[in-house]
Protein backbone atom coordinates (compact mmCIF):
# COMPACT_ATOMS: atom_id res chain seq x y z
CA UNK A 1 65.24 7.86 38.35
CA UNK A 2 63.72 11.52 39.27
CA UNK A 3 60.00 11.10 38.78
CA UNK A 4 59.93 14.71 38.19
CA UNK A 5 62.30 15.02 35.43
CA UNK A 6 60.41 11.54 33.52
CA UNK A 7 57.77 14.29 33.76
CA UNK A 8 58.55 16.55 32.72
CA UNK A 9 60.63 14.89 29.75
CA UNK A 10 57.53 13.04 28.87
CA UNK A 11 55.66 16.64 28.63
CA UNK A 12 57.68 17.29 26.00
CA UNK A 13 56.74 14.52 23.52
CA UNK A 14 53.92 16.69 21.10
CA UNK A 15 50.74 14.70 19.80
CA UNK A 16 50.27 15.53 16.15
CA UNK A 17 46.73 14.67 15.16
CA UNK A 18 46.42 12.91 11.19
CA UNK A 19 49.97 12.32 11.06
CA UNK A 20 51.19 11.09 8.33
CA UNK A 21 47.82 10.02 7.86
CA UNK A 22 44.30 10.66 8.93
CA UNK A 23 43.06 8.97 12.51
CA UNK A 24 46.68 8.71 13.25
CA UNK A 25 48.25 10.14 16.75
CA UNK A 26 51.99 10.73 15.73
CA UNK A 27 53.86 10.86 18.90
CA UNK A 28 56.88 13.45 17.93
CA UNK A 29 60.23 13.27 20.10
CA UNK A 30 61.79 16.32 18.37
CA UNK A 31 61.34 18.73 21.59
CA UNK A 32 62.28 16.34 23.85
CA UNK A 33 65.48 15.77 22.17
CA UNK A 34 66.29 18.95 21.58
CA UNK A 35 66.00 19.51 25.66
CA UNK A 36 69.53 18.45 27.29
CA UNK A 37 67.96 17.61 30.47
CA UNK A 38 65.28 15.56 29.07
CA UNK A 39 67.43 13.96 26.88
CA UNK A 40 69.79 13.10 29.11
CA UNK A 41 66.76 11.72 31.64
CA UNK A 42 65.28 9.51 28.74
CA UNK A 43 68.53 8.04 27.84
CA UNK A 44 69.22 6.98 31.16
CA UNK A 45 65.89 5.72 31.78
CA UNK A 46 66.01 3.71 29.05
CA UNK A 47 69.60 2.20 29.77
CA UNK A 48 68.91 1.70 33.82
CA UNK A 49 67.27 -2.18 33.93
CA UNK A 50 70.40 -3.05 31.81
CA UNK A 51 73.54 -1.26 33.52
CA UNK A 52 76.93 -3.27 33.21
CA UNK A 53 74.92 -6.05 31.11
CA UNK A 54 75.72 -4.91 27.39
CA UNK A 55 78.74 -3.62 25.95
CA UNK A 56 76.72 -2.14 22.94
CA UNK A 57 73.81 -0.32 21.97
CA UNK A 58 72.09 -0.68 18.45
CA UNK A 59 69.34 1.78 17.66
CA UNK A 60 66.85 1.08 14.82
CA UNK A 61 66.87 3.68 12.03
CA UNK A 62 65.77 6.14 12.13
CA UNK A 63 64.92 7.79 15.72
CA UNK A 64 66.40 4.78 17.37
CA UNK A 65 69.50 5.77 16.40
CA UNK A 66 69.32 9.00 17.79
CA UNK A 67 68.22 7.37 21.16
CA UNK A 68 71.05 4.81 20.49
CA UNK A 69 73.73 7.51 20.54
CA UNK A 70 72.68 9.28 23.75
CA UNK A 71 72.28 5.88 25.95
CA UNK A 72 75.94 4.88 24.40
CA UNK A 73 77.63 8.22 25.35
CA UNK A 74 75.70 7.87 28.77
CA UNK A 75 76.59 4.39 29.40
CA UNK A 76 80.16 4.71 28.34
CA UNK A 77 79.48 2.09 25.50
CA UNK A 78 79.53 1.77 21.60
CA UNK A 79 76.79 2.33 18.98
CA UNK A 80 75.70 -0.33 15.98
CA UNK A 81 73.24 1.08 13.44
CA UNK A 82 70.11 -1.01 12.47
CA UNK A 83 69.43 0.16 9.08
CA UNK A 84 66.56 -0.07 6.31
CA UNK A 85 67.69 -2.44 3.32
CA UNK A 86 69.88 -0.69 1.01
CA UNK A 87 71.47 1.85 3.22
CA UNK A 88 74.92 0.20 4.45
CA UNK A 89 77.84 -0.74 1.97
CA UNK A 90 78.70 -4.18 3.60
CA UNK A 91 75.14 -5.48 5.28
CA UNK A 92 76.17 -8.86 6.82
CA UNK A 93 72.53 -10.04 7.45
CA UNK A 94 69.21 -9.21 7.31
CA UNK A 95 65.62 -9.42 8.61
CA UNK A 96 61.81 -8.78 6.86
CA UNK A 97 58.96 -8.40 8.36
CA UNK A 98 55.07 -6.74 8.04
CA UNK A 99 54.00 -3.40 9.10
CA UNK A 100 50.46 -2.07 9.19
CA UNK A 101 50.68 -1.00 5.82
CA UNK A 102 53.78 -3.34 3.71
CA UNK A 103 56.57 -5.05 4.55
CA UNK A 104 60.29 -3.51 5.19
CA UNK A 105 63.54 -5.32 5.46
CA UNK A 106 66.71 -4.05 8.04
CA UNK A 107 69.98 -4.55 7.88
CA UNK A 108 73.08 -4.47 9.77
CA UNK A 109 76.72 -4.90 9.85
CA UNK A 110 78.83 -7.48 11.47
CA UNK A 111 81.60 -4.97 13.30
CA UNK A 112 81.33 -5.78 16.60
CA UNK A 113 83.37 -8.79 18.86
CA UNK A 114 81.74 -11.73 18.22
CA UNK A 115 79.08 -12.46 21.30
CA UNK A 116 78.86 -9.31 21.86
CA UNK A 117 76.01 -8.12 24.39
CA UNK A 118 73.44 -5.40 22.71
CA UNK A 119 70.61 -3.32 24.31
CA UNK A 120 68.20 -2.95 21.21
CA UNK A 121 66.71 0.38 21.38
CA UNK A 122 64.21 1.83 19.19
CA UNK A 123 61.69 5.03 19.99
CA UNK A 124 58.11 3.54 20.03
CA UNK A 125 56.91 -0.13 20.68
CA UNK A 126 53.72 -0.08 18.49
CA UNK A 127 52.66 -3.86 16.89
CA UNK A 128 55.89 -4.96 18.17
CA UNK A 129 57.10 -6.10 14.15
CA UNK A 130 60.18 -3.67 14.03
CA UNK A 131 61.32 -4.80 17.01
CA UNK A 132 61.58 -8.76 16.73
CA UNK A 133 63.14 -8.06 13.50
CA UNK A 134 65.84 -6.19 15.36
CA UNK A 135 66.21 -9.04 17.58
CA UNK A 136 66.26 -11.95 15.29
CA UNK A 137 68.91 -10.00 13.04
CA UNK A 138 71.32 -9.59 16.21
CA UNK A 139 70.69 -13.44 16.82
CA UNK A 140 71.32 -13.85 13.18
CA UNK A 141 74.37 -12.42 13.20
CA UNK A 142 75.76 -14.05 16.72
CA UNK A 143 75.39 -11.07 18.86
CA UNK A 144 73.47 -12.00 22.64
CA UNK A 145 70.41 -9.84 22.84
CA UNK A 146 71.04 -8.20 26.52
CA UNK A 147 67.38 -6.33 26.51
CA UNK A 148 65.21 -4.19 24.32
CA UNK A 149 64.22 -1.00 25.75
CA UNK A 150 61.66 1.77 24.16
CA UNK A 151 60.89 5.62 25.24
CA UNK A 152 57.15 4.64 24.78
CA UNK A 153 54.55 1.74 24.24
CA UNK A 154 51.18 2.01 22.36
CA UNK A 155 50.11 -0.43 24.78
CA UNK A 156 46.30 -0.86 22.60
CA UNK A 157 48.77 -2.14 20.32
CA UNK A 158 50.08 -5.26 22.09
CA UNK A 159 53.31 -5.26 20.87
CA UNK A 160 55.21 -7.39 23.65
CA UNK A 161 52.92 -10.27 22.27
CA UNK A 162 55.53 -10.37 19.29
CA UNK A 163 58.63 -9.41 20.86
CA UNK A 164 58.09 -10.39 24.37
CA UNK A 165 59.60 -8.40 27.00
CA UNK A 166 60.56 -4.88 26.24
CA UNK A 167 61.11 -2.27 28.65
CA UNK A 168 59.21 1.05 28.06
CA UNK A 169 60.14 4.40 29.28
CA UNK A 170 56.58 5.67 28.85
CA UNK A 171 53.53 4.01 27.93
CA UNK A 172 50.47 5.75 25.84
């Protein structure tokens, strides 16, 4: 991977100070996805480690999914939607777990081959609770986990101790 096009991807990621609350750092992606290059650098950054070891990518809603969509197109694979609870017609299993500030369930369908081989994909590895949901709803449902792969890690926030290994793009 070009160093100098990580770079200058990674340049495009704003910090917005107290969002959405005060003391809070919110990391947006907006620019960098609206940037062809960078997008297309990030995606296949993210998908490299795993090359020709997943036939699908799911992306957790909501900016995982559009992350999901670029590394599928890019990798010449499909696309499975993680979604929050209530959002699909025919959820075939789901997962709870704790954020920082409640609790939230996902969801997702059961479309794809049975076994099927899915790089989990979300946008920012933070306390690491989104994630291992992700993963023990794709185990739930019979699907082999192939990886788990982030644009960024709040390392401070030791996330990999409860999903154990991700691989991260960028790390903050």
């Amino acid at each position: 991977m070009n160093p100098d096009a990580l770079a200058r991807a990674e340049s495009l990621i704003a910090t917005i100070p107290d969002f959405p609350e005060p003391g809070i750092l919110f990391r947006d992606i907006s620019p960098l996805l609206a940037d062809p290059a960078a997008l297309r650098t990030i995606a296949m950054a993210m998908a490299e480690p795993f090359v020709g070891s997943f036939d699908v990518v799911a992306g957790v809603e909501a900016r995982g999914f559009l992350l999901a969509g670029a590394i599928a197109i890019a990798s010449g694979t499909g696309l499975a939607p993680i979604r929050k609870a209530g959002k699909l017609p025919r959820p075939a299993g789901s997962v709870s777990y704790d954020l920082e500030y409640g609790s939230a369930t996902i969801e997702m369908t059961d479309d794809l081959s049975s076994g099927a081989r899915v790089l989990l994909v979300d946008d920012v590895l933070a306390t690491g609770g989104t994630l291992r949901a992700g993963q023990q709803l794709l185990e739930q449902l019979g699907f082999s986990l192939a990886g788990t792969s982030v644009l960024m890690e709040l390392t401070a926030l030791e996330g990999r101790s409860v999903c154990g290994p991700v691989h991260s793009v960028f790390t903050v």
